[in-house]
C-alpha atoms as a PDB file:
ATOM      1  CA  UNK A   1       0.000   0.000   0.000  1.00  0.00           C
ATOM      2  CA  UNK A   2       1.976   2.644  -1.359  1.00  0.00           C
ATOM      3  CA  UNK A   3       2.249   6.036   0.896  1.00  0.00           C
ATOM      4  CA  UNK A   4       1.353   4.576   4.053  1.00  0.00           C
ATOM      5  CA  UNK A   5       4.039   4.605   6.580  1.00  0.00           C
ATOM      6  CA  UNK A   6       5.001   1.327   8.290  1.00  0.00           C
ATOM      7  CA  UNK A   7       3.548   0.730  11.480  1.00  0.00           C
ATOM      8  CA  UNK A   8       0.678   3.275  11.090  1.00  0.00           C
ATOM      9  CA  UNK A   9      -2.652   1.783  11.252  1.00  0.00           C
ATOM     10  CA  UNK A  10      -5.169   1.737   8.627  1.00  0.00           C
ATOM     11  CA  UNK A  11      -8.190   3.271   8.625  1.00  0.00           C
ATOM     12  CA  UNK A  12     -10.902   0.873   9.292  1.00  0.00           C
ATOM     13  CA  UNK A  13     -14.104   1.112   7.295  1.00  0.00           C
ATOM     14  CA  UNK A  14     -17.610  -0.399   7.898  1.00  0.00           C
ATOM     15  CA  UNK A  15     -19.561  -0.656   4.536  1.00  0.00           C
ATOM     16  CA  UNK A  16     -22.875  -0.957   5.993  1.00  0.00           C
ATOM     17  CA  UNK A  17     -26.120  -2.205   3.301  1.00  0.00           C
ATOM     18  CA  UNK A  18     -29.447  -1.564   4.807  1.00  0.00           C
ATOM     19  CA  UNK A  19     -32.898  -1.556   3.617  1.00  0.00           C
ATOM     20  CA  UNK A  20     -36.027  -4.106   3.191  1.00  0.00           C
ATOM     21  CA  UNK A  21     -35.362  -6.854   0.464  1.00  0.00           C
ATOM     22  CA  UNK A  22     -39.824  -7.050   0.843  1.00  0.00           C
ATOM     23  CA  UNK A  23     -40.347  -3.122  -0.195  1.00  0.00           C
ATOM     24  CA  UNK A  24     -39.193  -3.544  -4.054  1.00  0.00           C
ATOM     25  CA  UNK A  25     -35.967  -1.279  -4.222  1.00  0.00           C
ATOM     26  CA  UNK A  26     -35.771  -0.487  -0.330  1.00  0.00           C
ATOM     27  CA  UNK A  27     -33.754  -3.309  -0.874  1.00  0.00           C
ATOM     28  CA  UNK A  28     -30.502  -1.919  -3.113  1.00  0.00           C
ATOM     29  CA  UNK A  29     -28.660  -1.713  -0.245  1.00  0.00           C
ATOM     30  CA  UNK A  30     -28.521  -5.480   0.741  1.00  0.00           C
ATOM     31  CA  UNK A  31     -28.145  -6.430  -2.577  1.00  0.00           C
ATOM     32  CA  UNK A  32     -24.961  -3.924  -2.822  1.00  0.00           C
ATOM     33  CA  UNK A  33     -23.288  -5.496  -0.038  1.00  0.00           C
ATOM     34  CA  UNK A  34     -24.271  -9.278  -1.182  1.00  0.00           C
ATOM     35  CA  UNK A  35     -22.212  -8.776  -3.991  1.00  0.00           C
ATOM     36  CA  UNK A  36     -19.508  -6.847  -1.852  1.00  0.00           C
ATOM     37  CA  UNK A  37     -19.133  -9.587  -0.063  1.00  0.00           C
ATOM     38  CA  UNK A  38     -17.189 -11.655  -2.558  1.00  0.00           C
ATOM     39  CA  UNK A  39     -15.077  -9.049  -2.578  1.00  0.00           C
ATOM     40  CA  UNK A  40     -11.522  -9.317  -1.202  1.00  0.00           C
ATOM     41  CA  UNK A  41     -10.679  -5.861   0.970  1.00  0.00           C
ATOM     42  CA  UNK A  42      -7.823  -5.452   2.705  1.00  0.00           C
ATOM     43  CA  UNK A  43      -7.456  -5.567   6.836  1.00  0.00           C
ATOM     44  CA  UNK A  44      -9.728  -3.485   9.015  1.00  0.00           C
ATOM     45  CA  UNK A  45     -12.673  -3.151   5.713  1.00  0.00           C
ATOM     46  CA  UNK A  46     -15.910  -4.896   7.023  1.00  0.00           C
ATOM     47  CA  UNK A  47     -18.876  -5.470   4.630  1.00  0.00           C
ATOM     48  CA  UNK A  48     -22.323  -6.653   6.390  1.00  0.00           C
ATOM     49  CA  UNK A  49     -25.552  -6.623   5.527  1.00  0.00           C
ATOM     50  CA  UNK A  50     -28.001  -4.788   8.381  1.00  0.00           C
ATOM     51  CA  UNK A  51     -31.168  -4.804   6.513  1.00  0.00           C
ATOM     52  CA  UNK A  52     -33.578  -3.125   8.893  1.00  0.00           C
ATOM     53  CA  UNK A  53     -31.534  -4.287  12.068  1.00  0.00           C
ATOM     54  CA  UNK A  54     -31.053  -0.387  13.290  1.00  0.00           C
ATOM     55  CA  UNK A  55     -30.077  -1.462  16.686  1.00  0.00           C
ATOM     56  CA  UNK A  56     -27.528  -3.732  15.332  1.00  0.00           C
ATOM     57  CA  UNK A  57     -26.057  -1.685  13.038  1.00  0.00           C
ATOM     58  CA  UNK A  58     -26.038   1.248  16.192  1.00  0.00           C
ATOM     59  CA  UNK A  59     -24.294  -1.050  18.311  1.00  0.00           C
ATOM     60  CA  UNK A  60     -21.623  -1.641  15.709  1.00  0.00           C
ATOM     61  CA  UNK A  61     -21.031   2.042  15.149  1.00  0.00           C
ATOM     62  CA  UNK A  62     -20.519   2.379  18.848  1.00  0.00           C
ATOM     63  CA  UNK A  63     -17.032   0.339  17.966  1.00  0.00           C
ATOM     64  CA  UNK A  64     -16.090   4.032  16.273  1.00  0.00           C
ATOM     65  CA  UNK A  65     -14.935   3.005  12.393  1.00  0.00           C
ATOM     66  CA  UNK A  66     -12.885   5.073  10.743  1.00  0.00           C
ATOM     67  CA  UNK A  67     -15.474   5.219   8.147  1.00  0.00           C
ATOM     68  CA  UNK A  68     -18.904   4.342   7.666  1.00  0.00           C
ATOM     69  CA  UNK A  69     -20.009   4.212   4.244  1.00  0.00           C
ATOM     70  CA  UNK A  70     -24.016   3.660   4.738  1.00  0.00           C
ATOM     71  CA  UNK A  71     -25.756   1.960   1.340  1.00  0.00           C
ATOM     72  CA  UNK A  72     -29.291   2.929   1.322  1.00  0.00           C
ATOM     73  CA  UNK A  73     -32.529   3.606  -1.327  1.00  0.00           C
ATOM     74  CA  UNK A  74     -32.632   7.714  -1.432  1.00  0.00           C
ATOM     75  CA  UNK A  75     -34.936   9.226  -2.282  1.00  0.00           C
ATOM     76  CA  UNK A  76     -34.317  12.805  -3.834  1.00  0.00           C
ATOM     77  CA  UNK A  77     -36.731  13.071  -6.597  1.00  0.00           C
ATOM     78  CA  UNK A  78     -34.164  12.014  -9.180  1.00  0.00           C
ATOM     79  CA  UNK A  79     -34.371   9.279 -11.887  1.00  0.00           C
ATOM     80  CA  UNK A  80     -34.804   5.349 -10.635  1.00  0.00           C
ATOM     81  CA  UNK A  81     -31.408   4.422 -11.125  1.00  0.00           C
ATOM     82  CA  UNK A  82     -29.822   7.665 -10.341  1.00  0.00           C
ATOM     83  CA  UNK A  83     -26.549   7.264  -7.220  1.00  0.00           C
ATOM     84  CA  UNK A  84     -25.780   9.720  -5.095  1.00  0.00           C
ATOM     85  CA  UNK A  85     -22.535   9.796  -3.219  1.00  0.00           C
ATOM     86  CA  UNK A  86     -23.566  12.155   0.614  1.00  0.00           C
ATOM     87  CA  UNK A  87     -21.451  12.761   3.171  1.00  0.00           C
ATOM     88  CA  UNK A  88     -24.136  13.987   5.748  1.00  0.00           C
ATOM     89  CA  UNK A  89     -24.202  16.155   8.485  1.00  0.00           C
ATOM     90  CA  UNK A  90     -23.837  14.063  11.607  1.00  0.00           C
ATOM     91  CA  UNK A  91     -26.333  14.735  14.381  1.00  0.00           C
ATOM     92  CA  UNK A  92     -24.863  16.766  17.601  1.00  0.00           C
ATOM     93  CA  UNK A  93     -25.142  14.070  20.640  1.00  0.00           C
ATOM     94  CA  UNK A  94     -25.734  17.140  23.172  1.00  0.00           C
ATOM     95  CA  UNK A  95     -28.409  18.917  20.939  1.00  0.00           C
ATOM     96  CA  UNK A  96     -29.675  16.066  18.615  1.00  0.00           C
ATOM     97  CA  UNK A  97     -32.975  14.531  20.311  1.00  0.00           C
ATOM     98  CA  UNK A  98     -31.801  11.243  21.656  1.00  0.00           C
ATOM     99  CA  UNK A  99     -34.729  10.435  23.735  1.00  0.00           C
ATOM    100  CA  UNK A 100     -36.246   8.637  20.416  1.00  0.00           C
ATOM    101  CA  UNK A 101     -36.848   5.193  20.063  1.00  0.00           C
ATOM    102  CA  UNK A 102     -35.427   3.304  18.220  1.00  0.00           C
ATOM    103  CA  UNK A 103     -37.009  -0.218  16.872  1.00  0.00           C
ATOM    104  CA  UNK A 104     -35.453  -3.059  17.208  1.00  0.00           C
ATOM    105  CA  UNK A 105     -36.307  -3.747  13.484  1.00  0.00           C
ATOM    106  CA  UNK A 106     -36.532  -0.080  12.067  1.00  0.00           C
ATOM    107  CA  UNK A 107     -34.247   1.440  10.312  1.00  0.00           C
ATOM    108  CA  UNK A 108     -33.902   5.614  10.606  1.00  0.00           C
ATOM    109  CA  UNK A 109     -30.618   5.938   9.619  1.00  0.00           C
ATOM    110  CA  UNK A 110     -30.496   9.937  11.742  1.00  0.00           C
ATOM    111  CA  UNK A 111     -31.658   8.150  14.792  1.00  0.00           C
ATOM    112  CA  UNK A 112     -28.927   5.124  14.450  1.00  0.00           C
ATOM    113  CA  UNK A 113     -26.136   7.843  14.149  1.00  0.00           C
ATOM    114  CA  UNK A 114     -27.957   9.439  16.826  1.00  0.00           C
ATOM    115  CA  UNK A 115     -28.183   6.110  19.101  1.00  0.00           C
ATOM    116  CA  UNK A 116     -24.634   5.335  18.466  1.00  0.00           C
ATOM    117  CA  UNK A 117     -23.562   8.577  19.742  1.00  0.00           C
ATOM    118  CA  UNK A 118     -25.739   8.220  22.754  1.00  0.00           C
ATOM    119  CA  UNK A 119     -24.243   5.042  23.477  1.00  0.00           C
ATOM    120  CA  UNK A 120     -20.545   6.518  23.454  1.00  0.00           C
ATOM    121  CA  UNK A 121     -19.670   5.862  19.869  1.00  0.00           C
ATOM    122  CA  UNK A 122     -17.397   7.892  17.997  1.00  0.00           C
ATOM    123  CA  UNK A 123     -18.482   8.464  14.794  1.00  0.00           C
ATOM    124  CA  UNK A 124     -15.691   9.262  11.827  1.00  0.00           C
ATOM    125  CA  UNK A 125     -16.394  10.018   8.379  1.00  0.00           C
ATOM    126  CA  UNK A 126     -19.729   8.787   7.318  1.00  0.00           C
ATOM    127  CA  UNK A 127     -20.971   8.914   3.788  1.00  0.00           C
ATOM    128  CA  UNK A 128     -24.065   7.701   2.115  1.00  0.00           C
ATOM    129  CA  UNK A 129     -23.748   5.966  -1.116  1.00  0.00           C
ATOM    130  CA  UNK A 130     -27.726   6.197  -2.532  1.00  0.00           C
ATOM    131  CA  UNK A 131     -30.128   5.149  -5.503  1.00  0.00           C
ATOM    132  CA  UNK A 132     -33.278   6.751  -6.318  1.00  0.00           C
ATOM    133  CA  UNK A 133     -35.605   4.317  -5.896  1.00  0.00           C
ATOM    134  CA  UNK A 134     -38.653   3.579  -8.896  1.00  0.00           C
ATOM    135  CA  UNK A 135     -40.234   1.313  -6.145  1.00  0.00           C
ATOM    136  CA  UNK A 136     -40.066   2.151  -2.622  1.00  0.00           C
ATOM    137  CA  UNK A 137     -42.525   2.497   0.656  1.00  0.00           C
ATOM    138  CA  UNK A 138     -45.030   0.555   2.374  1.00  0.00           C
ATOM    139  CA  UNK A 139     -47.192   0.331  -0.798  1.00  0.00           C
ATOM    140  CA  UNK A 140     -44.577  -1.878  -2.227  1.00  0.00           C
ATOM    141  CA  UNK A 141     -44.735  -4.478   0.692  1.00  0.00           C
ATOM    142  CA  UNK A 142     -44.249  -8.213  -0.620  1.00  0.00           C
ATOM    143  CA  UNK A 143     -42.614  -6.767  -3.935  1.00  0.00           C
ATOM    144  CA  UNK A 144     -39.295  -8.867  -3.839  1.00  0.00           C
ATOM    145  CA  UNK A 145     -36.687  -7.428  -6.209  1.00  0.00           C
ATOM    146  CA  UNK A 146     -35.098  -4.044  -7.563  1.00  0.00           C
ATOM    147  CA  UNK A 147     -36.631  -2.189 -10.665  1.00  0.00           C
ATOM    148  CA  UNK A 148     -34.824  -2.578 -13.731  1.00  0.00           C
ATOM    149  CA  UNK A 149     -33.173   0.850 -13.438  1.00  0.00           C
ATOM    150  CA  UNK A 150     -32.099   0.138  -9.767  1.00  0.00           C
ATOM    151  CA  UNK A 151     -30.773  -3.189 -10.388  1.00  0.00           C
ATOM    152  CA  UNK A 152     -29.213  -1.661 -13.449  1.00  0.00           C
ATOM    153  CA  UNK A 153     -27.121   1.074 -11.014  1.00  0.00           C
ATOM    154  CA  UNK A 154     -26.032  -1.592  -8.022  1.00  0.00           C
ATOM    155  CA  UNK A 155     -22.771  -2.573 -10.390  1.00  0.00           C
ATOM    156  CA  UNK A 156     -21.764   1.322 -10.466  1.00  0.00           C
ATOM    157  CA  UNK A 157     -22.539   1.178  -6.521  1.00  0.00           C
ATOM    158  CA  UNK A 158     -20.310  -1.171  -6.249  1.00  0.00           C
ATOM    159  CA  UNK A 159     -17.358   0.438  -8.561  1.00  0.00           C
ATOM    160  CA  UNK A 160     -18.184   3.508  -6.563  1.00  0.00           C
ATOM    161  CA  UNK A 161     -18.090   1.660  -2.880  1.00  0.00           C
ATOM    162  CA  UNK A 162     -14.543   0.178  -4.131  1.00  0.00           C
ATOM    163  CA  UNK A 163     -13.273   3.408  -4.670  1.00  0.00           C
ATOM    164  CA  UNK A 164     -14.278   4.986  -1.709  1.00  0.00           C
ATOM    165  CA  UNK A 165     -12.240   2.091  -0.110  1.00  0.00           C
ATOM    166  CA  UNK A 166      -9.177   2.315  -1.674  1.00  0.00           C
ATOM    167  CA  UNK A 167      -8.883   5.762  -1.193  1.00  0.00           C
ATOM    168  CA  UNK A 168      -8.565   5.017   2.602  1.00  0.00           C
ATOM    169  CA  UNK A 169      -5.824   2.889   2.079  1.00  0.00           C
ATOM    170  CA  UNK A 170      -3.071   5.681   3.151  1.00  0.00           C
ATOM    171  CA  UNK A 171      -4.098   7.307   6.521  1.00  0.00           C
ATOM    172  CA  UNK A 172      -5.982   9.859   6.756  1.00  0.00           C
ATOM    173  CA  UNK A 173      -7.655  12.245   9.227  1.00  0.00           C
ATOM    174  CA  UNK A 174     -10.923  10.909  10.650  1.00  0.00           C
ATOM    175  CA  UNK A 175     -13.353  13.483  12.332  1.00  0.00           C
ATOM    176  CA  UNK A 176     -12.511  13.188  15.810  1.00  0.00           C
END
């Protein structure tokens, strides 16, 4: 790994997919980490599937990754199909509203930041790698499978979630 100097950590990245695989394209982000997952990364690079495990996947930001690089259906009133690459604002743990719930099998991706924080986790660098969904919502329930144009962008994810990766290979400064 050319430019890192020996003996100096790598960042460590958690490439989190969430969504529901039974809402029609709620689901890109499980299917972006499925085929992640026969990907070889190097050291400290987890891929997992969450799905709608929120408390899980709060829990595991608690461990304080470098990077978080969330994989989600967006919705931004673009065209099914279209990525978007976000690096939100994270939620302030003294004046974010932490008294929420959060359900065990929900997924609000502002209140898991927000639950991880409350917990004691240290959140780095988060970014959220997104795709306009064609289906999405409750009124999709029991629709299995992306839309062409989704399933047509979850390659590019990929590419794009690769990239993102690599470029953490020298140290770098995390948010603190």
């Amino acid at each position: 790994m050319s430019g890192a100097t020996p003996g100096t950590p790598l960042p460590t990245v958690l490439v989190a997919g969430i969504g529901n695989v039974f809402l029609g394209d709620d689901g890109f982000g499980v299917e972006v980490v499925q085929r992640l997952a026969g990907r070889s990364f190097r050291p400290g690079v987890t891929v997992r599937d969450f799905g709608i495990r929120g408390f899980d996947l709060a829990f595991n930001l608690v461990d304080g990754a470098d990077l978080t690089i969330l994989v989600d259906a967006t919705a931004r009133g673009g065209a099914p199909g279209t990525l978007y690459t976000i690096e939100p604002e994270l939620p302030d743990p003294v004046d974010g509203d932490t008294s929420q719930s959060l359900a065990t099998h929900g997924m609000d991706p502002v209140k898991v930041l927000r639950m991880a924080q409350t917990l004691g986790g240290r959140l780095g660098r988060v970014i959220l790698v997104g795709c306009e969904p064609a289906t999405f919502g409750p009124e999709h329930e029991g629709h299995m499978g992306l839309s062409a144009p989704v399933e047509a962008a979850v390659n590019e994810a990929v590419r794009i979630i690769e990239e993102i990766v690599e470029s953490t290979e020298v140290p770098w400064n995390a948010k603190n």
